[in-house]
Protein backbone atom coordinates (compact mmCIF):
# COMPACT_ATOMS: atom_id res chain seq x y z
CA UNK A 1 -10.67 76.27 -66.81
CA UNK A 2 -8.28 75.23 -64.11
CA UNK A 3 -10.33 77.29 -61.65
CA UNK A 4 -13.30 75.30 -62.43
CA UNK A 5 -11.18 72.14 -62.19
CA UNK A 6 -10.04 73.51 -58.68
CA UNK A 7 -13.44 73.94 -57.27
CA UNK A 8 -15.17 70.65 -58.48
CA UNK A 9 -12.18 67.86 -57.83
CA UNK A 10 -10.22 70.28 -54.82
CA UNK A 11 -7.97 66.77 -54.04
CA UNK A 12 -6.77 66.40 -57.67
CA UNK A 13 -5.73 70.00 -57.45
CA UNK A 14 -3.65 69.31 -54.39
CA UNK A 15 -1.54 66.51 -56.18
CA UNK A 16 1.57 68.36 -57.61
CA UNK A 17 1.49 67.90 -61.82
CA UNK A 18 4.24 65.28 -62.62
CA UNK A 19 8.06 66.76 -62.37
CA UNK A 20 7.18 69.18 -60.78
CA UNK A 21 9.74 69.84 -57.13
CA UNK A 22 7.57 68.82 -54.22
CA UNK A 23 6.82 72.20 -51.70
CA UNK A 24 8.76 72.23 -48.92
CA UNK A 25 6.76 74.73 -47.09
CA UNK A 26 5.12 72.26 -45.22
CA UNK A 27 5.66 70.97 -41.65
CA UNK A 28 8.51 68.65 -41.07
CA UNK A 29 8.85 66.06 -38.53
CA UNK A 30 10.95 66.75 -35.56
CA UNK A 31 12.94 63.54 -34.66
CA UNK A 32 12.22 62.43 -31.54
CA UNK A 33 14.87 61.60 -29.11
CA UNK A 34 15.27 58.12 -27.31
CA UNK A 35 12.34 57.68 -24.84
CA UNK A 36 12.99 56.22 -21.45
CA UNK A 37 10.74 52.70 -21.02
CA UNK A 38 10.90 53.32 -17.22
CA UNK A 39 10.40 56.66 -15.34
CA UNK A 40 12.46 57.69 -12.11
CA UNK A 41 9.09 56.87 -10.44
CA UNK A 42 8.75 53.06 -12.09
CA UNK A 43 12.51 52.34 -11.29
CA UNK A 44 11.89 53.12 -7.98
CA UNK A 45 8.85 51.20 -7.75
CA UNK A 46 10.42 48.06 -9.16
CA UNK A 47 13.16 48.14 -6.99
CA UNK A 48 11.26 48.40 -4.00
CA UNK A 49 9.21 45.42 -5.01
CA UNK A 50 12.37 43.40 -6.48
CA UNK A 51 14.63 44.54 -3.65
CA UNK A 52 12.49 44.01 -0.60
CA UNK A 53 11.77 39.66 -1.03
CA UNK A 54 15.00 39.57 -2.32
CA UNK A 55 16.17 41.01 0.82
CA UNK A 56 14.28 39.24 3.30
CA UNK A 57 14.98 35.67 1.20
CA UNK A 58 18.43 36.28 1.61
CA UNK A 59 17.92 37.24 5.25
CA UNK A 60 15.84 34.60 6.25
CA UNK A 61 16.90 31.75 4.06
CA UNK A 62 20.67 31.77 2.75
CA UNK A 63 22.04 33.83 5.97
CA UNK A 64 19.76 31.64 8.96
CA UNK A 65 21.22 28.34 6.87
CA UNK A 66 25.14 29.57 6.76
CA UNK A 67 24.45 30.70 10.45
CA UNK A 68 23.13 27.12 11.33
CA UNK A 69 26.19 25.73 9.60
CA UNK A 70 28.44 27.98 11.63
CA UNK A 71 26.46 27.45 14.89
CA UNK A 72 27.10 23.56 14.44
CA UNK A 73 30.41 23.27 15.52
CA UNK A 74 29.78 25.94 18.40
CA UNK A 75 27.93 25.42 21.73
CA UNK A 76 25.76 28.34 22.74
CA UNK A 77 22.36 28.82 25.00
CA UNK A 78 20.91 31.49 23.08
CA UNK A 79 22.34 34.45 25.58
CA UNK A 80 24.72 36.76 24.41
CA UNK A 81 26.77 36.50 21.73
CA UNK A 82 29.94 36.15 24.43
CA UNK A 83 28.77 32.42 25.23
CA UNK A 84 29.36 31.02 21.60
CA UNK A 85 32.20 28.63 22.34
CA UNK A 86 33.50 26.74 19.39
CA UNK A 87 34.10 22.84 19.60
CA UNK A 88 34.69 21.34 16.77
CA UNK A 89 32.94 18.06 15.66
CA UNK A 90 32.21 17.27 19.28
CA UNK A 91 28.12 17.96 18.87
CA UNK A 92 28.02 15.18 15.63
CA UNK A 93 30.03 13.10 17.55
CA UNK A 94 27.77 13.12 20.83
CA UNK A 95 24.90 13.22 18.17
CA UNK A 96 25.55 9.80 16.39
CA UNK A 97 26.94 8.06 19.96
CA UNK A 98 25.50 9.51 22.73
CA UNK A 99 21.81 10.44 21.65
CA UNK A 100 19.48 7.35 22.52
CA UNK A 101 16.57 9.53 20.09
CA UNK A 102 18.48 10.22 17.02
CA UNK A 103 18.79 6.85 15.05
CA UNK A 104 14.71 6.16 16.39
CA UNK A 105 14.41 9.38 14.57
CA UNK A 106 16.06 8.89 11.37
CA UNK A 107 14.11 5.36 11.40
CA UNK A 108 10.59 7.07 11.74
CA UNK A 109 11.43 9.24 8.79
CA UNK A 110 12.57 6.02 6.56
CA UNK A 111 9.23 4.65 7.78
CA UNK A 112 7.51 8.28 6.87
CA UNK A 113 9.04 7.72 3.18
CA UNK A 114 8.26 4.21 2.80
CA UNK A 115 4.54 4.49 3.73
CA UNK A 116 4.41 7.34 1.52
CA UNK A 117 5.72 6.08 -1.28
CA UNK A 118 3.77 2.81 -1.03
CA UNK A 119 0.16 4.15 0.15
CA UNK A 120 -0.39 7.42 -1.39
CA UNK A 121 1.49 7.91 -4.21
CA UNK A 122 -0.12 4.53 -5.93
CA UNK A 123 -3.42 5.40 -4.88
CA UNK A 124 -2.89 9.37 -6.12
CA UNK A 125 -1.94 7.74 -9.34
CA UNK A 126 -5.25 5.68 -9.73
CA UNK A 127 -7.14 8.25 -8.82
CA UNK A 128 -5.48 10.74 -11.67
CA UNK A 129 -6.20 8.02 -14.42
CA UNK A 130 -9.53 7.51 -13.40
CA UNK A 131 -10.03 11.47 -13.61
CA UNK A 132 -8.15 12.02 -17.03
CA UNK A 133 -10.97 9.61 -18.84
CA UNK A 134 -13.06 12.62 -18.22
CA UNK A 135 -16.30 11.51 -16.27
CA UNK A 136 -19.13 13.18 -14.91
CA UNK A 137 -18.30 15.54 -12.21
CA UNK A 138 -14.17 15.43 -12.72
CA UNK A 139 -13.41 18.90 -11.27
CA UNK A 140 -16.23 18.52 -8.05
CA UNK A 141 -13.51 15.16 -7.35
CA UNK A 142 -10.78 16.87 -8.17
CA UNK A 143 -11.80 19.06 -5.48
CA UNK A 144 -12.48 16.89 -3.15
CA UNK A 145 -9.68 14.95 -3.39
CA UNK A 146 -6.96 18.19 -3.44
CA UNK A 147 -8.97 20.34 -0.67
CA UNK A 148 -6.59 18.30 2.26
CA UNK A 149 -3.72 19.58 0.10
CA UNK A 150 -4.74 22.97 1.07
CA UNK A 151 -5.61 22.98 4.63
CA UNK A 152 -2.63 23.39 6.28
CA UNK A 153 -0.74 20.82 8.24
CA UNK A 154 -1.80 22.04 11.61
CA UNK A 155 -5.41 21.87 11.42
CA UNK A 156 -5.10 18.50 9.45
CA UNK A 157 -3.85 17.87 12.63
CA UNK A 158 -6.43 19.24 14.90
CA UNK A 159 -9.21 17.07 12.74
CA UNK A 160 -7.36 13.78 13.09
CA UNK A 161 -7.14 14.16 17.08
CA UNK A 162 -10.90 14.37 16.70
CA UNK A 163 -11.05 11.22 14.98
CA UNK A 164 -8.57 9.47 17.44
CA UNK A 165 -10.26 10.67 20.85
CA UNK A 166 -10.60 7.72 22.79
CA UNK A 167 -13.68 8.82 23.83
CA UNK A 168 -15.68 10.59 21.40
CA UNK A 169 -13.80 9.97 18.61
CA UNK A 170 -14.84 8.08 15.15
CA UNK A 171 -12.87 5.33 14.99
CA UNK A 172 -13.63 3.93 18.23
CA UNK A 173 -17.35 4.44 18.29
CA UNK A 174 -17.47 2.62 15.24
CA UNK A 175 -15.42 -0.45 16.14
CA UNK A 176 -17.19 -0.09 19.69
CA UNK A 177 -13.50 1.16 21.49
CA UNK A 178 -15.10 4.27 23.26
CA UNK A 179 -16.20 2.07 26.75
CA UNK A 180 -14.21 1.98 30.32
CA UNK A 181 -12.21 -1.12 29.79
CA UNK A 182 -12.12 -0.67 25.84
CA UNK A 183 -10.13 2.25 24.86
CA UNK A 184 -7.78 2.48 21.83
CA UNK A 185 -5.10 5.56 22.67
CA UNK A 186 -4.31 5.87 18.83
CA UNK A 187 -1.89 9.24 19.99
CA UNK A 188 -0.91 7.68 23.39
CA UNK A 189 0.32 4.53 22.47
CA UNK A 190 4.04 4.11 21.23
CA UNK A 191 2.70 1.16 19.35
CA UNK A 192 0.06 3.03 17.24
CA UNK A 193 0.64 6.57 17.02
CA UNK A 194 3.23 6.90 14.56
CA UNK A 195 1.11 4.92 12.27
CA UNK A 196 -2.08 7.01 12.99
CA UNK A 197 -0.03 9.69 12.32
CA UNK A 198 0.70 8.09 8.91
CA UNK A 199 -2.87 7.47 7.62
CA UNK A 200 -3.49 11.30 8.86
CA UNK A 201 -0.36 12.20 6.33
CA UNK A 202 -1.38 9.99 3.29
CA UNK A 203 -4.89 11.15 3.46
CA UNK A 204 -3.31 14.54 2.83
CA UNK A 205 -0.50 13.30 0.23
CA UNK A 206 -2.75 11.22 -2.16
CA UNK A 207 -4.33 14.55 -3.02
CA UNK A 208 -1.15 16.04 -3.74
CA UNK A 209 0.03 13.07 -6.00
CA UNK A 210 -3.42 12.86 -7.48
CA UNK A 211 -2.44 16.59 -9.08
CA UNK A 212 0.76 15.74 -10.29
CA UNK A 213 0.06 13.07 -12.27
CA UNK A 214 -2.97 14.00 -13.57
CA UNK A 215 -0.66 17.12 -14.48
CA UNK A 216 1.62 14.43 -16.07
CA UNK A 217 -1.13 12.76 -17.63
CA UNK A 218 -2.76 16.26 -19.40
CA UNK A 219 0.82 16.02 -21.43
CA UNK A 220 0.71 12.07 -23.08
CA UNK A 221 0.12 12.74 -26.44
CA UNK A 222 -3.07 11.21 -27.43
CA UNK A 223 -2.05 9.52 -31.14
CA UNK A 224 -0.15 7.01 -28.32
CA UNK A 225 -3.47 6.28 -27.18
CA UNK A 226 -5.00 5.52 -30.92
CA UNK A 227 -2.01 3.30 -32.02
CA UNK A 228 -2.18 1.31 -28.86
CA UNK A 229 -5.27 0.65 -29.58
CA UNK A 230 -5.14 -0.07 -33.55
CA UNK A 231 -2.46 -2.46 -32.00
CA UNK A 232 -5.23 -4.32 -29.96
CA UNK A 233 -4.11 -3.31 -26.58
CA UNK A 234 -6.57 -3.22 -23.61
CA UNK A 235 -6.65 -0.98 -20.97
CA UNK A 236 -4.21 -1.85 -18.62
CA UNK A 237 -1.53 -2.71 -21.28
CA UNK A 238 -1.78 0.35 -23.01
CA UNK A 239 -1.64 2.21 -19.44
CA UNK A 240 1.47 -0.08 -18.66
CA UNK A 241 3.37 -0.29 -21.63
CA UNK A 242 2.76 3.32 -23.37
CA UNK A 243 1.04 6.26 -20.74
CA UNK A 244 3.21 4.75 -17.55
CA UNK A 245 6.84 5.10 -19.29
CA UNK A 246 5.94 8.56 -20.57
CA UNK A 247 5.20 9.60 -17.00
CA UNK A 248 9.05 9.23 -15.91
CA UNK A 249 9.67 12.98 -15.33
CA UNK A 250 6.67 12.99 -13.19
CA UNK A 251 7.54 10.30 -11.44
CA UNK A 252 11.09 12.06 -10.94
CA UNK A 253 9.50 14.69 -9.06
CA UNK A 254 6.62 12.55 -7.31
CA UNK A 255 10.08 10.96 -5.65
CA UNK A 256 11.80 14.18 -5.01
CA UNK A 257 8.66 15.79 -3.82
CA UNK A 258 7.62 12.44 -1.75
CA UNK A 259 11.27 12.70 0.11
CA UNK A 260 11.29 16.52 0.87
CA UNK A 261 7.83 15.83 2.48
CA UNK A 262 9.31 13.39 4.36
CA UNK A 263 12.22 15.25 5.52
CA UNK A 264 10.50 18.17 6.79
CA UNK A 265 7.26 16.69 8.37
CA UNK A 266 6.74 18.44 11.65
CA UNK A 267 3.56 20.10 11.63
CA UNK A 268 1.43 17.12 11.75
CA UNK A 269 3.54 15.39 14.30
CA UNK A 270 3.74 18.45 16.35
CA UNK A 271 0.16 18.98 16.60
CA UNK A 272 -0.84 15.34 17.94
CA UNK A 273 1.75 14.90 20.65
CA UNK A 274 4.85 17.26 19.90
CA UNK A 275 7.04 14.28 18.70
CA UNK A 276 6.91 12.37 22.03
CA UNK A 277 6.40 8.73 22.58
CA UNK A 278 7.26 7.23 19.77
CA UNK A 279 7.10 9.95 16.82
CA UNK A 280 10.31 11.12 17.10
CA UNK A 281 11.41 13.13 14.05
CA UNK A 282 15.08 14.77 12.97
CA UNK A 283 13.04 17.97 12.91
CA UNK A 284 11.16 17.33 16.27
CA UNK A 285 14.80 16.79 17.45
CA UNK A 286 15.79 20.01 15.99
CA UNK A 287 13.11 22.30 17.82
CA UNK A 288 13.20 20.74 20.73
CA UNK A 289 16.75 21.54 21.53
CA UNK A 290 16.58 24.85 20.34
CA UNK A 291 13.39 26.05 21.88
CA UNK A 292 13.03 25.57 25.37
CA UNK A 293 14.44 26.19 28.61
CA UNK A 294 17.52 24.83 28.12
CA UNK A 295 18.19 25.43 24.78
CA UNK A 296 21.49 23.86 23.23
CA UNK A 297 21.26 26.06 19.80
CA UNK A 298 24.75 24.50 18.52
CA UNK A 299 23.23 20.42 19.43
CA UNK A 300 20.35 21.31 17.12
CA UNK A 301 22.06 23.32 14.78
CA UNK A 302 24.55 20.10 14.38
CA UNK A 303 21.02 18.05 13.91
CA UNK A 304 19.68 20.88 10.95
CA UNK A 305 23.17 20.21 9.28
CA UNK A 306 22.43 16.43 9.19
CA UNK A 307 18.98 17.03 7.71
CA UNK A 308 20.07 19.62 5.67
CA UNK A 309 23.00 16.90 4.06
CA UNK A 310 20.15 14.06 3.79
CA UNK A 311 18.01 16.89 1.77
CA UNK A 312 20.85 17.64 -0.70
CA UNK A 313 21.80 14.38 -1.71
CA UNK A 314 18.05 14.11 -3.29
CA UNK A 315 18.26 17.28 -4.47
CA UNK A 316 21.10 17.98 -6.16
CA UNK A 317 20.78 14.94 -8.42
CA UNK A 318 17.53 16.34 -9.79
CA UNK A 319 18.72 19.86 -10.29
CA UNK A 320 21.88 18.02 -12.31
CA UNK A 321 19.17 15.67 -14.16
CA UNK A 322 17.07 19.13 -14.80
CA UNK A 323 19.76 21.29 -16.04
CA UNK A 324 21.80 18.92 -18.10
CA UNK A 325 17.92 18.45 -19.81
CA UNK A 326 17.46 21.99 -20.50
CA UNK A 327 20.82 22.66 -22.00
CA UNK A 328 20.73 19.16 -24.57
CA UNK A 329 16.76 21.27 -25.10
């Protein structure tokens, strides 16, 4: 009977009968040992591709800036490592007496700040509210509006000289400026140029606010919206009184961001008339006494240190703001 059992239910016949021992015939598992995430191979491979930009950041960032620092209080023409001859403070103390282009300089970037602070980052603001009600067509002007963000600085340049040519330019055939008799130098003249410069730069920036508070304004949350207006507010008051104060870290960075830009600005400036006439720059002061025929690399290392200074009293504020924000997080 058991044999027929057997052959017509063969899985009831492989359950053991109840207290009986279990077999231990059967295979046992062999415990594996601790398996190795990474292979000799894959540690190699992420060091190379950790080491190698770690390596050249350090090289090209952190041991250039120490070497400016050091290079400051020397006086060297680039030949041979025999001519460095250290002096002291004497290069910041020529530098803030004795150089009739550094304070125009430091001026022109004020003015570089100002105008972007006023011009662009207002009308990169308006433009990010009227995008975030979601009209027809958003992302083509979003587009639009960022694609001078990613062109680089140099052939923002190049199109603006176009624009500006006395001759053939746009601006002067429209306002009729393009005769004998009639011209407008926009880059030539002391009196314009730094401001053309300008509108070239805030064409470029408004785009780059636009993103970062429209960024900003992806992140209100919307129930702020509804109660402002169960509350009766219009428009503008909800904008001013609920969306605009939420906005304050983005307007922490817009200002950090806005003063770095102005800092460094060199590109542009370069392009149109290499920071003569006019457009003098801290960093068009910097190059041109360290590239050139007669280079004085201590002078504008001592003029890198003073931008460098300028650059950390922004920043360090915000990475103090940041971090003391994470931790209370």
């Amino acid at each position: 009977m058991t044999t027929d059992i057997t052959k017509e239910n063969p899985e009831a016949a492989a359950v053991p009968p109840p207290g009986a021992a279990p077999a231990e015939n059967g295979p046992k598992k062999v415990p594996q040992g601790h398996k190795r995430l990474l292979t000799r191979r894959d540690r190699i491979t992420l060091g190379f591709m950790a080491g190698v930009p770690t390596i050249l950041h350090i090289a090209l960032v952190w041991v250039t800036a120490l070497a400016s620092i050091a290079l400051a209080f020397t006086t060297w023409d680039g030949i041979g490592f025999d001519s460095i001859k250290w002096v002291g403070l004497q290069n910041f103390k020529e530098l803030f007496t004795n150089n009739p282009q550094f304070w125009p300089a430091v001026e022109h970037n004020v003015i570089w700040f100002v105008v972007l602070i006023v011009i662009p980052t207002p009308l990169g603001l308006f433009l990010a509210v009227q995008l975030d009600k979601k009209i027809r067509f958003s992302r083509v002007y979003q587009t639009a509006f960022f694609l001078p963000v990613v062109l680089s600085m140099a052939v923002i340049g190049f199109v603006w000289q176009l624009i500006y040519n006395p001759d053939t330019g746009l601006i002067n055939s429209i306002i009729g400026a393009n005769e004998p008799g009639k011209y407008i130098d926009w880059i030539g003249d002391p009196d314009l140029n730094l401001w053309a410069i300008l509108v070239a730069a805030s064409w470029r920036h408004t785009g780059y606010m636009m993103i970062l508070y429209l960024a900003g304004l992806k992140g209100v949350d919307p129930s702020l919206r509804e109660a402002s207006a169960l509350d009766g507010a219009n428009e503008w008051q909800t904008f001013k009184n609920v969306i605009f104060p939420t906005l304050r870290p983005t307007n922490t960075v817009v200002l950090v961001v806005t003063i770095i830009e102005a800092l460094r600005c060199f590109d542009l400036v370069f392009v149109f008339n290499k920071g003569a006439e006019g457009t003098e720059l801290l960093s068009i002061l910097v190059t041109n006494n360290i590239i050139g025929e007669s280079s004085r690399i201590g002078y504008g290392s001592a003029i890198a240190v003073v931008l460098l200074l300028i650059s950390l009293v922004v920043i360090i504020p915000y990475l103090v703001a940041t971090f003391r924000k994470e931790r209370r997080a």
